[in-house]
PDB file of N, CA and C in Angstrom:
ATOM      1  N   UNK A   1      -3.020  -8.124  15.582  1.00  0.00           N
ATOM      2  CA  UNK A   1      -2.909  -8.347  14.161  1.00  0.00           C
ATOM      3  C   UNK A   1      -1.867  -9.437  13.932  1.00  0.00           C
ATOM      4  N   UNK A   2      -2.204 -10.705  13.101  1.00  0.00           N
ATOM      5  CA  UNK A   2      -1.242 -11.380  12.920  1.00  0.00           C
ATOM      6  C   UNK A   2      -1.071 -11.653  11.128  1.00  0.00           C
ATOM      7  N   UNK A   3       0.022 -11.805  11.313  1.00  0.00           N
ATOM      8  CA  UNK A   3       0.942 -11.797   9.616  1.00  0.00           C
ATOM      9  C   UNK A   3       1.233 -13.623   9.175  1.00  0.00           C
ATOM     10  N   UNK A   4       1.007 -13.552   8.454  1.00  0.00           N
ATOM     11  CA  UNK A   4       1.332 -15.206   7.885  1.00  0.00           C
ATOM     12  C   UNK A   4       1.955 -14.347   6.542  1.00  0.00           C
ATOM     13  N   UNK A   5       3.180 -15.117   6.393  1.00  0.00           N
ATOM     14  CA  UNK A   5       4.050 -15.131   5.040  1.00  0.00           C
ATOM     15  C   UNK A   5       3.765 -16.371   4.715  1.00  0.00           C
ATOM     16  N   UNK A   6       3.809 -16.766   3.454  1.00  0.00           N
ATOM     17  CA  UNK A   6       3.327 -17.598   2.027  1.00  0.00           C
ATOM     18  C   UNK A   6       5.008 -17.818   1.275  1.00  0.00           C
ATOM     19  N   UNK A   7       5.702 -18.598   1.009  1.00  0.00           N
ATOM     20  CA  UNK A   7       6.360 -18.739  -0.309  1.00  0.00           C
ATOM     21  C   UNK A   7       6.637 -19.339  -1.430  1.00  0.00           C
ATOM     22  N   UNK A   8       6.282 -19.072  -2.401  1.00  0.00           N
ATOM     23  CA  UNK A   8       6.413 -20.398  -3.433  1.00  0.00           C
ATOM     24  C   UNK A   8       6.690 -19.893  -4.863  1.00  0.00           C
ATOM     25  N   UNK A   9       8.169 -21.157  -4.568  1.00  0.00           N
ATOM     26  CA  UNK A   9       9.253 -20.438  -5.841  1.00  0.00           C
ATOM     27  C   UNK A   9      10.256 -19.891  -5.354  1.00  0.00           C
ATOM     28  N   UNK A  10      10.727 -19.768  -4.119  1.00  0.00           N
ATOM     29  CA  UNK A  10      11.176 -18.599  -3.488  1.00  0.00           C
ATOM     30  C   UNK A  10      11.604 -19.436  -2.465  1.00  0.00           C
ATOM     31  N   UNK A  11      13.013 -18.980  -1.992  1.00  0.00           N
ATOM     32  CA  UNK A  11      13.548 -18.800  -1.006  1.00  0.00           C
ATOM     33  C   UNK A  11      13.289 -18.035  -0.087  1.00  0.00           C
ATOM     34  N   UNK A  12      12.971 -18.340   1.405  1.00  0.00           N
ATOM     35  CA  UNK A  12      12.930 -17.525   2.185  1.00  0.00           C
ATOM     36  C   UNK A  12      13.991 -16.643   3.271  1.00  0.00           C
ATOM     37  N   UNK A  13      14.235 -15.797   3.859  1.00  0.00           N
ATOM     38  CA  UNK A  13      15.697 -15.702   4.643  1.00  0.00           C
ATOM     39  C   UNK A  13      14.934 -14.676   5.252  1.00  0.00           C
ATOM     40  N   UNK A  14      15.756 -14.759   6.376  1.00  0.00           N
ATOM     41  CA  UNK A  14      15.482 -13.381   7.636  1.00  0.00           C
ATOM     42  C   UNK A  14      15.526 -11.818   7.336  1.00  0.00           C
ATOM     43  N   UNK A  15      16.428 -11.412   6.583  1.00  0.00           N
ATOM     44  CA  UNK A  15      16.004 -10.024   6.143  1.00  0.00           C
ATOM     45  C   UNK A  15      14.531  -9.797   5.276  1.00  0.00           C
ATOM     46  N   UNK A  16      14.481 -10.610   4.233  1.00  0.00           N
ATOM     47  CA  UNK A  16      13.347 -10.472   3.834  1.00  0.00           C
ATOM     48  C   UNK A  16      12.468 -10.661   4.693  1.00  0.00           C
ATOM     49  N   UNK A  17      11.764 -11.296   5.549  1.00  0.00           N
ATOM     50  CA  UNK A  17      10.802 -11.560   6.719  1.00  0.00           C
ATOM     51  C   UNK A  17      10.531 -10.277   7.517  1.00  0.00           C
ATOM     52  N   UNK A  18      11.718  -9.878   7.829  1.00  0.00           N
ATOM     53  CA  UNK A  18      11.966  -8.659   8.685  1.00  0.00           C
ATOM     54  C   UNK A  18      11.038  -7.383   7.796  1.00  0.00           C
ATOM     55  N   UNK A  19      11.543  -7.448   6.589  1.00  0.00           N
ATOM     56  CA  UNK A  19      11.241  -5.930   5.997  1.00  0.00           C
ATOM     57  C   UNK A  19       9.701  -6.243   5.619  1.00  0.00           C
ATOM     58  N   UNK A  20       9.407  -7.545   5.062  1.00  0.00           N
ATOM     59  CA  UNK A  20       8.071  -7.932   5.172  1.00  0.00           C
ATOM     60  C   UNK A  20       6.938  -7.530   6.271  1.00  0.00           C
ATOM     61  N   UNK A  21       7.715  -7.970   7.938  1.00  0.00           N
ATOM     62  CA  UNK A  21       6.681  -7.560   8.844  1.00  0.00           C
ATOM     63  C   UNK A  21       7.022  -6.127   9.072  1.00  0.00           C
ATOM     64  N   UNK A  22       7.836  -5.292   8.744  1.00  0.00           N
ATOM     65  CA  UNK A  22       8.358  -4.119   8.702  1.00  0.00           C
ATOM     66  C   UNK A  22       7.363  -3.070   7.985  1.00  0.00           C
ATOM     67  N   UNK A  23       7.243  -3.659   6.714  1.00  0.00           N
ATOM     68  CA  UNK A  23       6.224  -2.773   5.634  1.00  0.00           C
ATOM     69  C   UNK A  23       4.842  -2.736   6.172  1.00  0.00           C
ATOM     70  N   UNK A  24       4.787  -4.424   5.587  1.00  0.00           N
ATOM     71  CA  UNK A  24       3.358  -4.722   6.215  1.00  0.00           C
ATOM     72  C   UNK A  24       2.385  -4.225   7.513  1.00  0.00           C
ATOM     73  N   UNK A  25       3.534  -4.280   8.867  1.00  0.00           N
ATOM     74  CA  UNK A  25       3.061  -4.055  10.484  1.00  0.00           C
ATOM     75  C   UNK A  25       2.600  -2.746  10.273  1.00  0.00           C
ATOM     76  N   UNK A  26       2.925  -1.596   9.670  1.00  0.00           N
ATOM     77  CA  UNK A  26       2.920  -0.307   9.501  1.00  0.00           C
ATOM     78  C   UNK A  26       1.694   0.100   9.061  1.00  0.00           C
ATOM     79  N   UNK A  27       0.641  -0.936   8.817  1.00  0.00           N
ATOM     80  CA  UNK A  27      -0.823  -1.015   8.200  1.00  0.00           C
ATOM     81  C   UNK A  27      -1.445  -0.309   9.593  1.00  0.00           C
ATOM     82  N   UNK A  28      -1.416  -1.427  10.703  1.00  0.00           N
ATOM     83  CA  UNK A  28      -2.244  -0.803  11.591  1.00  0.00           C
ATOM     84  C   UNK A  28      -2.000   0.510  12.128  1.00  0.00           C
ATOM     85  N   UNK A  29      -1.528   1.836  11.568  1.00  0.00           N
ATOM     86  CA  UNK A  29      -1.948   2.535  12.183  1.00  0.00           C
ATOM     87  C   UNK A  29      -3.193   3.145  11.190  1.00  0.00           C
ATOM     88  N   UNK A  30      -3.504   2.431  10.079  1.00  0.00           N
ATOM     89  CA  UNK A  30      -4.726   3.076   9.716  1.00  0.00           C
ATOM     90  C   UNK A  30      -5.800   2.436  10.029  1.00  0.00           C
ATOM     91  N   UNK A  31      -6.301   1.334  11.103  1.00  0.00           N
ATOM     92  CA  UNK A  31      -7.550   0.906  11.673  1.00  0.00           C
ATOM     93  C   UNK A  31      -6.999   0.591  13.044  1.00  0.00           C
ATOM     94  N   UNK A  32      -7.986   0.582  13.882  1.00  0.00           N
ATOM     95  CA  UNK A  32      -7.725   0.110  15.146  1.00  0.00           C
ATOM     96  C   UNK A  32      -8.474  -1.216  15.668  1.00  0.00           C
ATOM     97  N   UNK A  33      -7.675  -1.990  16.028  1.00  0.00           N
ATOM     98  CA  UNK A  33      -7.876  -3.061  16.132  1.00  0.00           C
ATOM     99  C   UNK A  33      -7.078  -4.062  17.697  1.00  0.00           C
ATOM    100  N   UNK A  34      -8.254  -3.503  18.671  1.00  0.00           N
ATOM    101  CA  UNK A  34      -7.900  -3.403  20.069  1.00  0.00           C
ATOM    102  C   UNK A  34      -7.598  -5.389  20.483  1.00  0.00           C
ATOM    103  N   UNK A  35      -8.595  -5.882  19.469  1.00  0.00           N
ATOM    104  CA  UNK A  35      -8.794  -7.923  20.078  1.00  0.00           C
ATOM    105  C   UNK A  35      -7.188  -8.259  19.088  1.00  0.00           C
ATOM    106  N   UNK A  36      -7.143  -7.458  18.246  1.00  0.00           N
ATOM    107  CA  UNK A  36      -6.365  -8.253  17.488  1.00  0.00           C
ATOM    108  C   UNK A  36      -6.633  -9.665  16.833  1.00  0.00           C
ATOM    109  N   UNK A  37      -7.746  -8.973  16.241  1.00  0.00           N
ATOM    110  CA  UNK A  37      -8.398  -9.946  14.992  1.00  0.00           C
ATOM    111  C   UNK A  37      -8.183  -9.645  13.811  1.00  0.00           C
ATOM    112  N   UNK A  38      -7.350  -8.742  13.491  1.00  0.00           N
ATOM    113  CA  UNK A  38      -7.547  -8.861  12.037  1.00  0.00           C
ATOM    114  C   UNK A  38      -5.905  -9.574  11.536  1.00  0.00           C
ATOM    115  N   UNK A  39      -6.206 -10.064  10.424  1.00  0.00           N
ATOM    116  CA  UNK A  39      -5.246 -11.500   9.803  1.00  0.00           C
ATOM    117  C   UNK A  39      -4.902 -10.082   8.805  1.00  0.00           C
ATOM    118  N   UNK A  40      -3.477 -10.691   8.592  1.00  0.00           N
ATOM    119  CA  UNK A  40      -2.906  -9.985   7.309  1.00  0.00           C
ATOM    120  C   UNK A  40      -2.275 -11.710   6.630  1.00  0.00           C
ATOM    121  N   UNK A  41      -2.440 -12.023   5.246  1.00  0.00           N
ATOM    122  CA  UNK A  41      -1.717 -13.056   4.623  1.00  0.00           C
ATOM    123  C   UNK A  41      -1.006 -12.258   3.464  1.00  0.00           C
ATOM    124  N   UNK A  42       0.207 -12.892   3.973  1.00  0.00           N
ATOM    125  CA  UNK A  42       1.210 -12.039   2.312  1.00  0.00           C
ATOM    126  C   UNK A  42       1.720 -13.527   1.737  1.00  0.00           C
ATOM    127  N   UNK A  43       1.517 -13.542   0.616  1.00  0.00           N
ATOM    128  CA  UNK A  43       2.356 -14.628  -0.623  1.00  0.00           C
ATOM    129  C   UNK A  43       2.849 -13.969  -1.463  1.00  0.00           C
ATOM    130  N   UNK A  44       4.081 -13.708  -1.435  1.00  0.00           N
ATOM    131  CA  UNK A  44       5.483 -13.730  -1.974  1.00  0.00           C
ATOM    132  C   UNK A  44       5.986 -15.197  -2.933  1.00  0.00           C
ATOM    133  N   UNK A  45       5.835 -15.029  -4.393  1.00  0.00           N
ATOM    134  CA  UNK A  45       5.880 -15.879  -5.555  1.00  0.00           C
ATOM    135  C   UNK A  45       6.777 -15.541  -6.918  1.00  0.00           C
ATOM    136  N   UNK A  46       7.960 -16.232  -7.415  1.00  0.00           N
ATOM    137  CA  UNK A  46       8.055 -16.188  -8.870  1.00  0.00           C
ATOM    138  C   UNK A  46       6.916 -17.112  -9.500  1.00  0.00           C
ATOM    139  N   UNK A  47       5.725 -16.431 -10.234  1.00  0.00           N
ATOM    140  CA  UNK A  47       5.048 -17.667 -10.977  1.00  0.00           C
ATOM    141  C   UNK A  47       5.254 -18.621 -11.825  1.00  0.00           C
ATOM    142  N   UNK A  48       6.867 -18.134 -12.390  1.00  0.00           N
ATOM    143  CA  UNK A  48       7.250 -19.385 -13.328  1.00  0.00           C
ATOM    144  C   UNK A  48       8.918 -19.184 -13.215  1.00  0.00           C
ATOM    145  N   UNK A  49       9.748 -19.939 -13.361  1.00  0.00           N
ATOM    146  CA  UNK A  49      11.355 -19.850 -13.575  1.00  0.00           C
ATOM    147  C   UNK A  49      11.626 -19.873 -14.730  1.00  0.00           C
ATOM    148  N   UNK A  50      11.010 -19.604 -15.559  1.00  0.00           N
ATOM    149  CA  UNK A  50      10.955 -19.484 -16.941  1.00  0.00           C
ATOM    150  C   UNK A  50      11.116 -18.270 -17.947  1.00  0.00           C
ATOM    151  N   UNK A  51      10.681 -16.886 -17.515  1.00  0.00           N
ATOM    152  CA  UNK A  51      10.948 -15.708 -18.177  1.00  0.00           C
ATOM    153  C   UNK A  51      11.866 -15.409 -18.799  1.00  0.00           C
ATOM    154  N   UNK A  52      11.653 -14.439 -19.874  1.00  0.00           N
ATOM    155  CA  UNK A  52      12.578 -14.457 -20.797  1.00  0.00           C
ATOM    156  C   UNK A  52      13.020 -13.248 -20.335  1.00  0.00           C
ATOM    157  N   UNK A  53      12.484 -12.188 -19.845  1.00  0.00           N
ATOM    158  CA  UNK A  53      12.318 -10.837 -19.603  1.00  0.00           C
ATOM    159  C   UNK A  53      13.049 -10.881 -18.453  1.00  0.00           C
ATOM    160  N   UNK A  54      13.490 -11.967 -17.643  1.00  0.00           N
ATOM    161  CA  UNK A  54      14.056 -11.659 -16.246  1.00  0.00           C
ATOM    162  C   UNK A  54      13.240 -12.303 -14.920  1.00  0.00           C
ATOM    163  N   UNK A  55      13.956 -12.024 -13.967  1.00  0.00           N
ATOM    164  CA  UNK A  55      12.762 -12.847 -12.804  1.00  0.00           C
ATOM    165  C   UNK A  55      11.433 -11.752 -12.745  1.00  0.00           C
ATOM    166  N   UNK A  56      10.529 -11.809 -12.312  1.00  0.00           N
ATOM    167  CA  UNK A  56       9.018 -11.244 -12.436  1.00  0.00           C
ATOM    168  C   UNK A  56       8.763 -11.948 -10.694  1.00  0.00           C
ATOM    169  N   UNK A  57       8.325 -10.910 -10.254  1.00  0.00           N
ATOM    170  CA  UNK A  57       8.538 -11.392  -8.601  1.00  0.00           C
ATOM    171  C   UNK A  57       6.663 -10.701  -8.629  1.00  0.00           C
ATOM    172  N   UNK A  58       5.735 -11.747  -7.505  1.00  0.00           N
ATOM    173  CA  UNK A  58       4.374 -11.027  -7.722  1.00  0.00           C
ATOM    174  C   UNK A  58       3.798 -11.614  -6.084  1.00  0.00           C
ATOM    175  N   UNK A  59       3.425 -10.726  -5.160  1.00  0.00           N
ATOM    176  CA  UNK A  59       3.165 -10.266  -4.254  1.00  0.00           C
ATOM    177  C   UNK A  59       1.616 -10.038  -4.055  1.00  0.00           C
ATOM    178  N   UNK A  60       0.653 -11.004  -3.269  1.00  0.00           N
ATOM    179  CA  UNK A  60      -0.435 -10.633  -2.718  1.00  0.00           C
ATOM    180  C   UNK A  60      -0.346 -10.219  -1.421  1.00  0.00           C
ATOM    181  N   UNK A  61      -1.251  -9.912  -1.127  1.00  0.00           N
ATOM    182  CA  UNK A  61      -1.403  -9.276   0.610  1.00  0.00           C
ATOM    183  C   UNK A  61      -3.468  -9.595   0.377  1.00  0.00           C
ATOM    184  N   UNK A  62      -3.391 -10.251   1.731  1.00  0.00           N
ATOM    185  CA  UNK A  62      -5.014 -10.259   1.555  1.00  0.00           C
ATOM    186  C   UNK A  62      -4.769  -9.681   3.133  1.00  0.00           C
ATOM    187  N   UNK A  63      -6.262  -9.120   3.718  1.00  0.00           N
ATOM    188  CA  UNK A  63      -6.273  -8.526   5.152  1.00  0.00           C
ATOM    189  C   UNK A  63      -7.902  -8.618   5.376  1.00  0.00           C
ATOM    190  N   UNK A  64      -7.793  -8.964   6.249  1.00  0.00           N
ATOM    191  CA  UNK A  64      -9.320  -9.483   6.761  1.00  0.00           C
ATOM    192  C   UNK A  64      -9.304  -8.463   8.092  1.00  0.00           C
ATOM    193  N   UNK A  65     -10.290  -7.901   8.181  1.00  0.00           N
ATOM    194  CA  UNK A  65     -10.940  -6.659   9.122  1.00  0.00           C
ATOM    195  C   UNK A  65     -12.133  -7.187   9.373  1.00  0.00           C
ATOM    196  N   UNK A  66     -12.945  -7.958  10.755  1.00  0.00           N
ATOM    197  CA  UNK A  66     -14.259  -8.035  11.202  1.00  0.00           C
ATOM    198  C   UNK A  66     -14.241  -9.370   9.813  1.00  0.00           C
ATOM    199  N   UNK A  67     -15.670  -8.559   9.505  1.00  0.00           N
ATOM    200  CA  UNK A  67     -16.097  -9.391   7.515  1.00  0.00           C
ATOM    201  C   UNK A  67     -15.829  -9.098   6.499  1.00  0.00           C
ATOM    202  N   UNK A  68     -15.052  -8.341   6.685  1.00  0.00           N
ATOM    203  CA  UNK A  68     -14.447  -7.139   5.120  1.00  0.00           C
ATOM    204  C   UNK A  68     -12.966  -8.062   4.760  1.00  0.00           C
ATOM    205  N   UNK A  69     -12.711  -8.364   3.629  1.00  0.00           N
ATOM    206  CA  UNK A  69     -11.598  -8.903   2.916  1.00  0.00           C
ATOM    207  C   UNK A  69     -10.910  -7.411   1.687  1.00  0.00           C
ATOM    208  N   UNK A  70     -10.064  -7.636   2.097  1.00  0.00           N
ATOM    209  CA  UNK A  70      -9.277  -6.410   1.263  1.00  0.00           C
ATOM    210  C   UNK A  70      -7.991  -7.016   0.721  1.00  0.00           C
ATOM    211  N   UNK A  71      -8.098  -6.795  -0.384  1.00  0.00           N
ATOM    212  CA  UNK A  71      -6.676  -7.937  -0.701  1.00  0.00           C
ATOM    213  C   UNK A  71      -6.309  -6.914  -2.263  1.00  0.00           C
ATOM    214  N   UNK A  72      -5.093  -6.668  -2.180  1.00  0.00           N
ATOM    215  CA  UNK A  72      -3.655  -5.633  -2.876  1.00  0.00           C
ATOM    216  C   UNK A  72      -2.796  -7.371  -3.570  1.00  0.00           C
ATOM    217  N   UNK A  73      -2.917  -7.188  -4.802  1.00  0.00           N
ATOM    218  CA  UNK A  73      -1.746  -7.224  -6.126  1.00  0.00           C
ATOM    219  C   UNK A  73      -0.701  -6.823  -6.229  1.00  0.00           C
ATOM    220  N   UNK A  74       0.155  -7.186  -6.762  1.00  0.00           N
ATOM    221  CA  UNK A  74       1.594  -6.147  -7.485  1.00  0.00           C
ATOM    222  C   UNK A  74       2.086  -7.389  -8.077  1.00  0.00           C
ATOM    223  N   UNK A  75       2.712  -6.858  -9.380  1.00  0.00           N
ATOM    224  CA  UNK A  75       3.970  -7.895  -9.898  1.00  0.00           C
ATOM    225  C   UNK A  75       5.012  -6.558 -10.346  1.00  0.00           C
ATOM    226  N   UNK A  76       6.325  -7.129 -10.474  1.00  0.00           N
ATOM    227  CA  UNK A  76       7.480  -6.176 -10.461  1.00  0.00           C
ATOM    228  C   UNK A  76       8.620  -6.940 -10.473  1.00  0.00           C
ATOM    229  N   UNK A  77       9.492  -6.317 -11.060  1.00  0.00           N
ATOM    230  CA  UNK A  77      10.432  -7.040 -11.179  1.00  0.00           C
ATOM    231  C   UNK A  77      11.789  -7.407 -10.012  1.00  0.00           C
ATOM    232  N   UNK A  78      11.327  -6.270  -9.067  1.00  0.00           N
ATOM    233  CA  UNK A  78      12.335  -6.288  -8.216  1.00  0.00           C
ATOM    234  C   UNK A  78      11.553  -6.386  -6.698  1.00  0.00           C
ATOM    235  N   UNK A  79      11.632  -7.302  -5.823  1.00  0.00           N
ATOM    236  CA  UNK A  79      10.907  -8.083  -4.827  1.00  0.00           C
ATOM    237  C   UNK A  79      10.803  -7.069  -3.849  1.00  0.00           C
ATOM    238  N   UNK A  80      10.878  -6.387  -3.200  1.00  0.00           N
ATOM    239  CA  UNK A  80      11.102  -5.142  -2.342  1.00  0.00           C
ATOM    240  C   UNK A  80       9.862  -4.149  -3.055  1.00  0.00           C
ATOM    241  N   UNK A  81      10.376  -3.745  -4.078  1.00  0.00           N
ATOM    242  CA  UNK A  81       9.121  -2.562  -4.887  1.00  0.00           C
ATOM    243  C   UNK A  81       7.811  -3.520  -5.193  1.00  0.00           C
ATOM    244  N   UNK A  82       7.428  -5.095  -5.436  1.00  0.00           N
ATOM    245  CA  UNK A  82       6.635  -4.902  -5.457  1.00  0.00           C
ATOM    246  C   UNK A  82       5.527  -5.404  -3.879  1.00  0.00           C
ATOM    247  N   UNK A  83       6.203  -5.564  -3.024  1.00  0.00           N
ATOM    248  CA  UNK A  83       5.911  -5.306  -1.666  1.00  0.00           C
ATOM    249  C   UNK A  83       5.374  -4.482  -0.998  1.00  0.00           C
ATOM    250  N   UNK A  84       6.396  -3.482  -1.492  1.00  0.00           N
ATOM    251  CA  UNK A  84       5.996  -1.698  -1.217  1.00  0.00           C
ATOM    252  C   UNK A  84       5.015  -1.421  -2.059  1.00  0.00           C
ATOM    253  N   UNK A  85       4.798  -1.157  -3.542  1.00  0.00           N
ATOM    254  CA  UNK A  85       3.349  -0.957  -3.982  1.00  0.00           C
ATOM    255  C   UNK A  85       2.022  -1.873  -3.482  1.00  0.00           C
ATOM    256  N   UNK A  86       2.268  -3.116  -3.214  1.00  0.00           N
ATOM    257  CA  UNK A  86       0.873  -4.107  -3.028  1.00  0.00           C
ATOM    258  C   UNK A  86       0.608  -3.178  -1.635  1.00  0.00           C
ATOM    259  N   UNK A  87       1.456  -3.065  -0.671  1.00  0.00           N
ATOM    260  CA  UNK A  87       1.168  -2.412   0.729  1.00  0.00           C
ATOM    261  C   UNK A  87       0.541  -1.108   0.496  1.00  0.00           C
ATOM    262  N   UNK A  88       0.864  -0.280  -0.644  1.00  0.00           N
ATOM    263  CA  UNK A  88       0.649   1.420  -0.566  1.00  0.00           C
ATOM    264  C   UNK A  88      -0.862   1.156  -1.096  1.00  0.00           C
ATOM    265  N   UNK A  89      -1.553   0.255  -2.436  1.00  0.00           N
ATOM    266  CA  UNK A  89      -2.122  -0.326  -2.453  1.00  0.00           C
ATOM    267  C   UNK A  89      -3.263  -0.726  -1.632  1.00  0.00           C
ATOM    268  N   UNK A  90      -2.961  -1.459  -0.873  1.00  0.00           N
ATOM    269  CA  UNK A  90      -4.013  -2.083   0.554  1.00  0.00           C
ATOM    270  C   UNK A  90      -4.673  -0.795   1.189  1.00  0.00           C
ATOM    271  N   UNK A  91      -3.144   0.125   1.895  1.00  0.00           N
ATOM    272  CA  UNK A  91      -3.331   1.036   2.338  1.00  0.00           C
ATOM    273  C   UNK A  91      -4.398   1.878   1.807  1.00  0.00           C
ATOM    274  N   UNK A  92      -4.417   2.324   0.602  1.00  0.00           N
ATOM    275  CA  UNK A  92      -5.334   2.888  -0.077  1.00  0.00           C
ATOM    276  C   UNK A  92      -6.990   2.169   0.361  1.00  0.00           C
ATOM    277  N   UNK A  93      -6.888   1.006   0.408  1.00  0.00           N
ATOM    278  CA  UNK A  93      -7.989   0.336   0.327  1.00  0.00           C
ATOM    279  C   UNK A  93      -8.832   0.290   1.763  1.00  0.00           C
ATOM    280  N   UNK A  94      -7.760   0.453   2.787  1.00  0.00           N
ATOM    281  CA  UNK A  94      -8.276   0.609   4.231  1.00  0.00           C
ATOM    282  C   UNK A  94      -8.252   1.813   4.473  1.00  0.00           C
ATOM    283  N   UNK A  95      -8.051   2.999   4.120  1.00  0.00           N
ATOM    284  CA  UNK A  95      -8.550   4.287   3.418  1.00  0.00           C
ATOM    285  C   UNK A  95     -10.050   4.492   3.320  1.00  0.00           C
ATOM    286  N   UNK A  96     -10.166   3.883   2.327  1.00  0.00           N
ATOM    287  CA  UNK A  96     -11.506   4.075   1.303  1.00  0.00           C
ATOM    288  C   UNK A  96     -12.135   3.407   2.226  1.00  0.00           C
ATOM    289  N   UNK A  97     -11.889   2.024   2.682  1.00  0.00           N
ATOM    290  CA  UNK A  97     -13.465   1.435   3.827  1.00  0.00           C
ATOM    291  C   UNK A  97     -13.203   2.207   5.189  1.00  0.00           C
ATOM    292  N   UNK A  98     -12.022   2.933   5.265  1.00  0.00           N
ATOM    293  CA  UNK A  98     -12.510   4.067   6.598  1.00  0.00           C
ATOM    294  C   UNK A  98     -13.438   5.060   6.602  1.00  0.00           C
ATOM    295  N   UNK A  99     -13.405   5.465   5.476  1.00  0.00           N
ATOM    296  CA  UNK A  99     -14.125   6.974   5.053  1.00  0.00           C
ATOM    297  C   UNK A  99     -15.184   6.479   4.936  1.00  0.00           C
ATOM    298  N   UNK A 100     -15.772   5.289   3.984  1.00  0.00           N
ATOM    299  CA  UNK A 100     -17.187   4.764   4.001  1.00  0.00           C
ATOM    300  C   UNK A 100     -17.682   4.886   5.268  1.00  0.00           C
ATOM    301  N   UNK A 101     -16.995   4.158   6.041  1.00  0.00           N
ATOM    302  CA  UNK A 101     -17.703   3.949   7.175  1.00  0.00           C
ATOM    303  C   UNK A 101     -17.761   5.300   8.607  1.00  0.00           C
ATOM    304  N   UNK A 102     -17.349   6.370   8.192  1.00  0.00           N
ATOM    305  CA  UNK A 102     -17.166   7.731   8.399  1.00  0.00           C
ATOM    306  C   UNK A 102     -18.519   8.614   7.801  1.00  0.00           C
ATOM    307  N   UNK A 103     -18.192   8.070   6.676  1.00  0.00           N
ATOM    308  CA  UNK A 103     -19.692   9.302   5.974  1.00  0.00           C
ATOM    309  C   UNK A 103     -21.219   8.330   6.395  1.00  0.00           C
ATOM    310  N   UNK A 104     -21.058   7.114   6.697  1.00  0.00           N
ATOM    311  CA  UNK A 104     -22.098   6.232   7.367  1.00  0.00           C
ATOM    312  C   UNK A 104     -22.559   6.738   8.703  1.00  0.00           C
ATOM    313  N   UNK A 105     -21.929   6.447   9.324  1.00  0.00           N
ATOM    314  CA  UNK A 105     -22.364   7.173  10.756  1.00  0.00           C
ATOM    315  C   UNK A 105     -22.730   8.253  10.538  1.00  0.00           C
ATOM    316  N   UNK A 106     -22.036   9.797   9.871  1.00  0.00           N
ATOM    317  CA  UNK A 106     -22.476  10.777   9.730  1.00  0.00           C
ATOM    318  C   UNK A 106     -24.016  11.064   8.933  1.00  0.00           C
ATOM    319  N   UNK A 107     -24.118   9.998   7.862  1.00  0.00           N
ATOM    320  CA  UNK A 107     -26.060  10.215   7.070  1.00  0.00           C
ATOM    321  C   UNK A 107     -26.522   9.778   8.381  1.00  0.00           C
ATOM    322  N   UNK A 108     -26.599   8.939   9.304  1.00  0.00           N
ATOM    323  CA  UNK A 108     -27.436   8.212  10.445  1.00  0.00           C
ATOM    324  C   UNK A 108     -27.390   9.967  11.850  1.00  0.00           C
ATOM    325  N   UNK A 109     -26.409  10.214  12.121  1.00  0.00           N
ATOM    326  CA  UNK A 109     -26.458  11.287  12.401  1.00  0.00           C
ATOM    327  C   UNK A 109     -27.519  12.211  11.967  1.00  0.00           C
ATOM    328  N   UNK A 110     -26.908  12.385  10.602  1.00  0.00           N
ATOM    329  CA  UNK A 110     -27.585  14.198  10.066  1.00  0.00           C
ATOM    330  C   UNK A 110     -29.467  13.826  10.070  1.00  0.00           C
ATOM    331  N   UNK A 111     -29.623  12.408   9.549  1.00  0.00           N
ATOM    332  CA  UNK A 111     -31.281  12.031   9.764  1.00  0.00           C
ATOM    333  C   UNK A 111     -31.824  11.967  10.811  1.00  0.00           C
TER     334      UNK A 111
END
C-alpha cells in the first residue's frame, strides 16, 4: 500500500506526515492486500486564507482497491479531527465494499 500526501495552502512538517501515515496506514487491516497495489492519496488543504470564521482545514483521502475508487471528505476546523473523521469515514466505506463482496460469494454459493 502506498500513501501520497498532497498540500496546498499548507505547510508541511514531520509530525504532521507521521500522524498522517499513522491514521491513514491503520486502513489496511480492513482489506488485504498481499501485491501491494492499492494507492491511498490524502490532500490536506486550507481552501481559502480568507475566513472570517477562522482557519477551515478540509481533507480528502481517495483509495483505490483493484477498480474500486473510494474516496472520504471532511472539513473541520481543527487539522487532526478532520483527518480522523475523513479516515473513520473511508473506513466505513471499505466496510460496506467488504460485506458486498461477502454476501456475493455467499448468493453464488447458496445457488
Amino acid at each position: 500500500m502506498t500513501i501520497s500526501i498532497f498540500y496546498k495552502n499548507i505547510s508541511s512538517d514531520a509530525p504532521l506526515e507521521e500522524f498522517i501515515n499513522q491514521k491513514i496506514g491503520g486502513l489496511d487491516k480492513f482489506f488485504k492486500d498481499p501485491n501491494g497495489l492499492a494507492e491511498i492519496r490524502v490532500e490536506v488543504c486550507k481552501p481559502s486564507k480568507h475566513h472570517r470564521s477562522g482557519e477551515i482545514y478540509y481533507v480528502e483521502i481517495n483509495l483505490k482497491i483493484g477498480g474500486k475508487l473510494l474516496r472520504a471528505t471532511c472539513q473541520h476546523e481543527d487539522l487532526r479531527n478532520a483527518i480522523v473523521d475523513a479516515r473513520n469515514e473511508l473506513g466505513r466505506q471499505v466496510k460496506k465494499l467488504k460485506e458486498k463482496r461477502t454476501d456475493q460469494v455467499r448468493k453464488i454459493k447458496i445457488q
